[in-house]
Protein backbone atom coordinates (compact mmCIF):
# COMPACT_ATOMS: atom_id res chain seq x y z
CA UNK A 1 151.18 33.95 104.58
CA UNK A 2 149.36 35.30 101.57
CA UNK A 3 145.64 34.94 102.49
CA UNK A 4 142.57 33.24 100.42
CA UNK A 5 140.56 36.51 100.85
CA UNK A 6 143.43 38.66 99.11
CA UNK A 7 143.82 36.54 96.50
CA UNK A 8 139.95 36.80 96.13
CA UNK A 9 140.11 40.53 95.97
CA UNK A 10 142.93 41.04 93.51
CA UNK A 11 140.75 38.42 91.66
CA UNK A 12 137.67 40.82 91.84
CA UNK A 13 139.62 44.55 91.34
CA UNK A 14 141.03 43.13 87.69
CA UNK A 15 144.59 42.82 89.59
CA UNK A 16 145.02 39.07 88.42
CA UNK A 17 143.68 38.70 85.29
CA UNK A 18 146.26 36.58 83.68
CA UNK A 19 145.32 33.19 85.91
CA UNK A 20 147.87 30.03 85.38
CA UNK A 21 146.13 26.85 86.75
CA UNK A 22 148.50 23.91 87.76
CA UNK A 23 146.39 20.84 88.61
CA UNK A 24 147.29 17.05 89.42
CA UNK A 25 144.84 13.59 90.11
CA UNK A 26 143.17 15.48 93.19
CA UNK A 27 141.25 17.72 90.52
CA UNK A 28 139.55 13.90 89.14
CA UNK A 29 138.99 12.28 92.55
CA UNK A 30 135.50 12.92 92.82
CA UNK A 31 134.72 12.05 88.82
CA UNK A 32 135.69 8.40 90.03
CA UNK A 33 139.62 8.43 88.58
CA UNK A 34 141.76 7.37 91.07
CA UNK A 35 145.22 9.25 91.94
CA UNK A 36 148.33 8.10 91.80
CA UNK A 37 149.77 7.92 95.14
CA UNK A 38 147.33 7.68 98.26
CA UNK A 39 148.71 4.51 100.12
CA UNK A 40 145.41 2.45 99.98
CA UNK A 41 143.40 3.91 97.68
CA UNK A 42 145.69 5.35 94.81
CA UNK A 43 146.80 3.35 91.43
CA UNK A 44 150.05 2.46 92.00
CA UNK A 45 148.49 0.39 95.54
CA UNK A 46 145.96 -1.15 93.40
CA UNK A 47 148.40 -2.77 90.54
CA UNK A 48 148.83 -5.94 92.20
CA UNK A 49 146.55 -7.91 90.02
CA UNK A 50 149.08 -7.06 87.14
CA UNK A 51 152.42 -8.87 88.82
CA UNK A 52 153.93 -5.94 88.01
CA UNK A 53 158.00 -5.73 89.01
CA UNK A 54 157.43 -2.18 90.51
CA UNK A 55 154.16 -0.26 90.66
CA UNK A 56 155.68 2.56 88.04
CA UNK A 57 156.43 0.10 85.38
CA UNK A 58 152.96 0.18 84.32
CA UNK A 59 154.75 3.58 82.47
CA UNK A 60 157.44 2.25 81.46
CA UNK A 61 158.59 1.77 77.87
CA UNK A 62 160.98 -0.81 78.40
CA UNK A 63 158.05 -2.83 79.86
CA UNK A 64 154.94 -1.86 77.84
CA UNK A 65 157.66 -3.40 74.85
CA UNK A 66 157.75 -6.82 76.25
CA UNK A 67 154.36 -6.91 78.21
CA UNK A 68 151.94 -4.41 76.65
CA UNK A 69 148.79 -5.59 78.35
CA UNK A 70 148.74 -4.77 81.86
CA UNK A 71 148.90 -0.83 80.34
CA UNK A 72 146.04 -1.60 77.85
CA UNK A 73 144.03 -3.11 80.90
CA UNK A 74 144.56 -0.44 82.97
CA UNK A 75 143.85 1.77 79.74
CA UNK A 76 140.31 0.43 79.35
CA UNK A 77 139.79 1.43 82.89
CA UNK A 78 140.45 4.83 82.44
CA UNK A 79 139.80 5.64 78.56
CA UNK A 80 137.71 9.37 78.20
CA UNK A 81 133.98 9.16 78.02
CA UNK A 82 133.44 7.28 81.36
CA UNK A 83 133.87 9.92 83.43
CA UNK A 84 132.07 13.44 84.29
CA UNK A 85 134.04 16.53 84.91
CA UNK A 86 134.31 17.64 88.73
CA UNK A 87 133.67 20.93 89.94
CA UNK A 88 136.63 22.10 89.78
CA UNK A 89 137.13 21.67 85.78
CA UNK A 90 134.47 23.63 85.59
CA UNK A 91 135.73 26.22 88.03
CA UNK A 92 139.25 26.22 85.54
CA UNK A 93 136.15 26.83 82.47
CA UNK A 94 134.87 29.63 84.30
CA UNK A 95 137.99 31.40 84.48
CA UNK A 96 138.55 30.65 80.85
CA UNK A 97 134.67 31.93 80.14
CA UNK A 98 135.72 35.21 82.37
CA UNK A 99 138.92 35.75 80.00
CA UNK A 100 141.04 35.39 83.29
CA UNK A 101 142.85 32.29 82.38
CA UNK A 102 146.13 32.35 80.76
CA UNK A 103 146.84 28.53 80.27
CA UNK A 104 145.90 25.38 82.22
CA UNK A 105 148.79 23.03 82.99
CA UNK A 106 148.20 19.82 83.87
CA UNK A 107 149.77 16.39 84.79
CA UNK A 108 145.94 14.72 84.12
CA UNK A 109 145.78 12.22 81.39
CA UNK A 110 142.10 12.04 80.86
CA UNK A 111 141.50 14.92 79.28
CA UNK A 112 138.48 15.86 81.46
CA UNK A 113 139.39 19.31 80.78
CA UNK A 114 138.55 18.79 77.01
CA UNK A 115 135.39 17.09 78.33
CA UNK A 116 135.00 20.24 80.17
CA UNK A 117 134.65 22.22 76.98
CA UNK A 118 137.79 24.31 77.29
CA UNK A 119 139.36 25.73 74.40
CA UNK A 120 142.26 23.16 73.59
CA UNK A 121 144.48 26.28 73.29
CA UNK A 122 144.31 26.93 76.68
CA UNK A 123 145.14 23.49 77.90
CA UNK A 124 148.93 22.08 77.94
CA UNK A 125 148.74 18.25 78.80
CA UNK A 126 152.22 18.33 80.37
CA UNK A 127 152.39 14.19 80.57
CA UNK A 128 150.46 13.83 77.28
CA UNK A 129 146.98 12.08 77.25
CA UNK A 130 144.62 9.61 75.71
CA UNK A 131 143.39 12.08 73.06
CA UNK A 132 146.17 11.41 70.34
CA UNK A 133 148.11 8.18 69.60
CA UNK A 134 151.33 6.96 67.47
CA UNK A 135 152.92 3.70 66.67
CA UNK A 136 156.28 2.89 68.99
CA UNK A 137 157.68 1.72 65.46
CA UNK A 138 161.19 3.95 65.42
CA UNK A 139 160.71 4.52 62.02
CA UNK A 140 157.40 4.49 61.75
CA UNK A 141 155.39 6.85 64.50
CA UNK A 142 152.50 6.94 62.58
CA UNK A 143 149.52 8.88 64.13
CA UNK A 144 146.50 6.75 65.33
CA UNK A 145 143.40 8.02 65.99
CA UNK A 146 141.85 8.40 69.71
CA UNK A 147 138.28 6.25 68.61
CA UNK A 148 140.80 3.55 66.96
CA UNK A 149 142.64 2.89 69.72
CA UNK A 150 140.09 3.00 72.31
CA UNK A 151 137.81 0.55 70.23
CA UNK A 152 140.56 -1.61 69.84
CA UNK A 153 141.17 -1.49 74.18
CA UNK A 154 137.57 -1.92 74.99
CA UNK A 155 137.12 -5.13 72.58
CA UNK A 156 140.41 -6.20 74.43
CA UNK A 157 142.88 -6.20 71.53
CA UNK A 158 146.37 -5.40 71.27
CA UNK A 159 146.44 -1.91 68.88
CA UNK A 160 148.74 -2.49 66.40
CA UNK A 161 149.84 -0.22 63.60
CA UNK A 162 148.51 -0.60 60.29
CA UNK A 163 151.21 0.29 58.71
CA UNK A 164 154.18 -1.81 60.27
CA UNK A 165 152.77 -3.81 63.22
CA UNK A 166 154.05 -2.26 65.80
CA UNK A 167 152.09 -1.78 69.29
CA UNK A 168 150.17 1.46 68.92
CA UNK A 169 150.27 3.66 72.11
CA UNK A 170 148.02 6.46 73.03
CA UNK A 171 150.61 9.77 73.56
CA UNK A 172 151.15 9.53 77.38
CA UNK A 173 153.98 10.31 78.57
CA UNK A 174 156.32 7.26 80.02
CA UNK A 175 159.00 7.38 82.38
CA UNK A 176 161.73 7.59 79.48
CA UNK A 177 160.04 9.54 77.46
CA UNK A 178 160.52 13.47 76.73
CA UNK A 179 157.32 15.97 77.45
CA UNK A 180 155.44 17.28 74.44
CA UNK A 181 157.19 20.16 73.05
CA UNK A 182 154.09 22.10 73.69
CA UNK A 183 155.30 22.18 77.61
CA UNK A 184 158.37 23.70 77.20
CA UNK A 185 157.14 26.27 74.49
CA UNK A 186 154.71 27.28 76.78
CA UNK A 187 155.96 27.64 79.47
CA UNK A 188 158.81 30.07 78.08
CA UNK A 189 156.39 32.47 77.25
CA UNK A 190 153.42 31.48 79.79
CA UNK A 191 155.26 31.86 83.52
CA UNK A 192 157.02 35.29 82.60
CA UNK A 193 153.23 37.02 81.76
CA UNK A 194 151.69 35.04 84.92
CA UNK A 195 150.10 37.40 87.63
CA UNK A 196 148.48 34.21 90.25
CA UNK A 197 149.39 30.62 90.17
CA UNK A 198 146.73 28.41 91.71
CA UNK A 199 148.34 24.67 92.09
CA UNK A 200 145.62 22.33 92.98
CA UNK A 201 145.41 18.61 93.97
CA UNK A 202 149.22 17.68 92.91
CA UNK A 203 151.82 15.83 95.36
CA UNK A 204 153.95 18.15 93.48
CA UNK A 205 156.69 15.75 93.30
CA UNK A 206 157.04 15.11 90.03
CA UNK A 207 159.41 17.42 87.77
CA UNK A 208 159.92 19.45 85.75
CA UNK A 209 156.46 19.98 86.56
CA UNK A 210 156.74 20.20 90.00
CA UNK A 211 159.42 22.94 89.28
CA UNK A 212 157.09 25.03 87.23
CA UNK A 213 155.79 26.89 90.83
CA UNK A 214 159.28 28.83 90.86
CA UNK A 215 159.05 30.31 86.91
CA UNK A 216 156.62 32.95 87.83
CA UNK A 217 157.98 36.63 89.37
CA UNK A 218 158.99 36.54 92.54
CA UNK A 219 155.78 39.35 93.05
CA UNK A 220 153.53 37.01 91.53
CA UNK A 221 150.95 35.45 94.63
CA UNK A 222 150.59 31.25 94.55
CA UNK A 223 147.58 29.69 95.86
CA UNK A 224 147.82 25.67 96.76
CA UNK A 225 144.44 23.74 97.25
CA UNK A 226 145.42 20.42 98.22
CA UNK A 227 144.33 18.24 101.08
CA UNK A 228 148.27 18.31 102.73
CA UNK A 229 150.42 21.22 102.15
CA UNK A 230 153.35 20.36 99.24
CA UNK A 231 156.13 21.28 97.68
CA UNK A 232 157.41 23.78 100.27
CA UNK A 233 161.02 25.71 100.22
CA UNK A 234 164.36 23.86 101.62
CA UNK A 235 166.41 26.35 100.48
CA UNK A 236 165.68 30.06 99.41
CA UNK A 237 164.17 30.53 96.02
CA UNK A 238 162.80 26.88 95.66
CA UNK A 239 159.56 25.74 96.05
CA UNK A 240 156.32 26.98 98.25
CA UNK A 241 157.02 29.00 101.47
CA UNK A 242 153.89 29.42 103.74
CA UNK A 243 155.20 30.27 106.88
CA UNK A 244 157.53 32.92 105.18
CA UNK A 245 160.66 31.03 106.28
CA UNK A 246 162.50 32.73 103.53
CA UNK A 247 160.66 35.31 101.37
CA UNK A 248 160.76 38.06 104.01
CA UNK A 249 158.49 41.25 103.64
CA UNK A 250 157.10 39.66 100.61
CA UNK A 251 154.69 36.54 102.12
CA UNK A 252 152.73 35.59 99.03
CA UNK A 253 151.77 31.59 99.13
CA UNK A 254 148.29 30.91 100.47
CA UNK A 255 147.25 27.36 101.20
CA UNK A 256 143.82 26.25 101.46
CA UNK A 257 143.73 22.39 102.74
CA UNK A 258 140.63 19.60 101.77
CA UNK A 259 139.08 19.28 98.71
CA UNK A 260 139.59 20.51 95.16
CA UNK A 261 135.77 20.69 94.70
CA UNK A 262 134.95 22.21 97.72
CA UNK A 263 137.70 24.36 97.50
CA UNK A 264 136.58 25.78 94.33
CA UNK A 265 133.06 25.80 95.57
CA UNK A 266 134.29 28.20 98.17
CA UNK A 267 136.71 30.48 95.84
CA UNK A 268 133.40 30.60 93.35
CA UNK A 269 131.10 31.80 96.43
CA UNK A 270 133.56 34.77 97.73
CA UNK A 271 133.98 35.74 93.95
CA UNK A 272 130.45 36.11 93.73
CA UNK A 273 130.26 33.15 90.71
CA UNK A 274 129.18 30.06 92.34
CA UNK A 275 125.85 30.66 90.69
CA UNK A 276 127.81 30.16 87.42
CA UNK A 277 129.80 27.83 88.15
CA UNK A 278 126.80 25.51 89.42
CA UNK A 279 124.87 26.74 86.28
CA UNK A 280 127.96 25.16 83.67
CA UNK A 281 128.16 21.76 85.41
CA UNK A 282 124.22 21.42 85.26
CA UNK A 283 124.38 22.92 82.04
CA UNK A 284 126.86 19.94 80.94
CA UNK A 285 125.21 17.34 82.91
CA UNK A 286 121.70 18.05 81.19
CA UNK A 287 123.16 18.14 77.73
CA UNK A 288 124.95 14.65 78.67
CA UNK A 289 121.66 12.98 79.93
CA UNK A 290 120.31 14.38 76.89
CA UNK A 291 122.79 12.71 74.45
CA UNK A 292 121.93 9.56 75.60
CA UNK A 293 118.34 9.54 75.52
């Protein structure tokens, strides 16, 4: 197995300086958000006040078109601006800061990394998010905006188009729906240039996101933080391979198990950054408690 401490040196000698982050709900845990499939604690366990048929349809088109409300509920619940970015947003920011991060791929909807303050450009929202919204009209599609939506949710109302009536639905992606074209332009042109791929806090089970760990070289080292190791090999060529079941000479996944936070509290400290690091979320904090004073 590839180890932390040489991904932390080719971090520190300039040898990985084009950075692709892949993160899932683990990296928005500790800002309060729940994730999506911890058997007690996760959303999909916690969707029985909705009387839903099955836990997913809460995502599902066909549904949200006859029964719109559970979604806008559970909407309300998680709309941006109620929660603080965790440490390790602001870990992905410091790489962006550095000029170390190539692109930041994740299957978040609550745009925390916008919250974050990184550069929009840098961010692909590969199952959409809360920040843009369209009608579901066919013919209609027009574009919502975020604050319209969101006061229309918190005062409990269906949003509705203003042009034709239809139900208005933030641009999160449903099971039915195809990913933004933004994902797959990317990551054409993003996986080929890659030099590390850092996965963190995703069941990686999910594709094609999941998928995205086999599109960079096979040269190219991955680091997973995640409390359980994922996504590992079956077959040759497919998926993570820690204990080097198939890669041979060339061993390059390193795992580092427990939290995302901590994790990048510990990455930050051997790079020699954790000063930083602690310096932009008290940076952000301060600013917030001043906005609201």
């Amino acid at each position: 197995m590839s180890s932390v401490d040489s991904i932390v040196d080719m971090v520190k000698t300039g040898a990985s300086k084009r950075i692709i982050i892949m993160t899932g709900a683990g990296t928005s845990t500790d800002a309060g958000i729940p994730d999506f499939r911890s058997p007690r604690t996760g959303l999909y366990a916690n969707l029985k006040k909705f009387n839903l048929p099955y836990p997913e349809a809460i995502f599902s088109m066909d549904f949200f078109r006859k029964n719109p409300k559970p979604f806008y509920v559970l909407a309300k619940e998680l709309y941006p601006g109620q929660y603080t970015p965790t440490l390790s947003h602001f870990f992905v920011k410091l790489l962006a800061q550095k000029g170390l991060l190539l692109r930041h791929y994740t299957q978040n909807i609550d745009c925390l990394e916008r919250v974050a303050g990184i550069d929009h450009e840098l961010i692909v929202e590969a199952h959409g998010s809360f920040h843009t919204a369209h009608c579901i009209g066919r013919k209609c599609r027009k574009e919502h905006s975020s604050d319209w939506v969101k006061g229309q949710i918190h005062a409990d109302k269906t949003p509705r188009c203003t042009e034709c009536s239809a139900l208005v639905k933030p641009d999160i992606t449903f099971f039915g729906e195809s990913l933004p074209s933004r994902f797959f332009e990317l990551t054409a042109e993003d996986f080929g240039e890659c030099d590390l791929l850092i996965v963190m806090g995703t069941s990686l089970q999910v594709r094609p996101f999941a998928s995205l760990v086999d599109e960079v070289k096979p040269s190219v080292p991955r680091l997973l933080v995640n409390r359980m190791r994922v996504g590992e090999s079956r077959i040759p060529g497919m998926g993570l391979d820690f204990d080097g079941r198939y890669s041979g000479p060339l061993h390059r996944d390193a795992l580092l198990l427990g939290d995302c936070d901590e994790a990048c509290a510990l990455l930050a400290d051997r790079l020699g950054w954790k000063s930083e690091l602690m310096g932009l979320r008290e940076e952000f904090i301060s600013n917030q408690h001043l906005g609201r004073n």
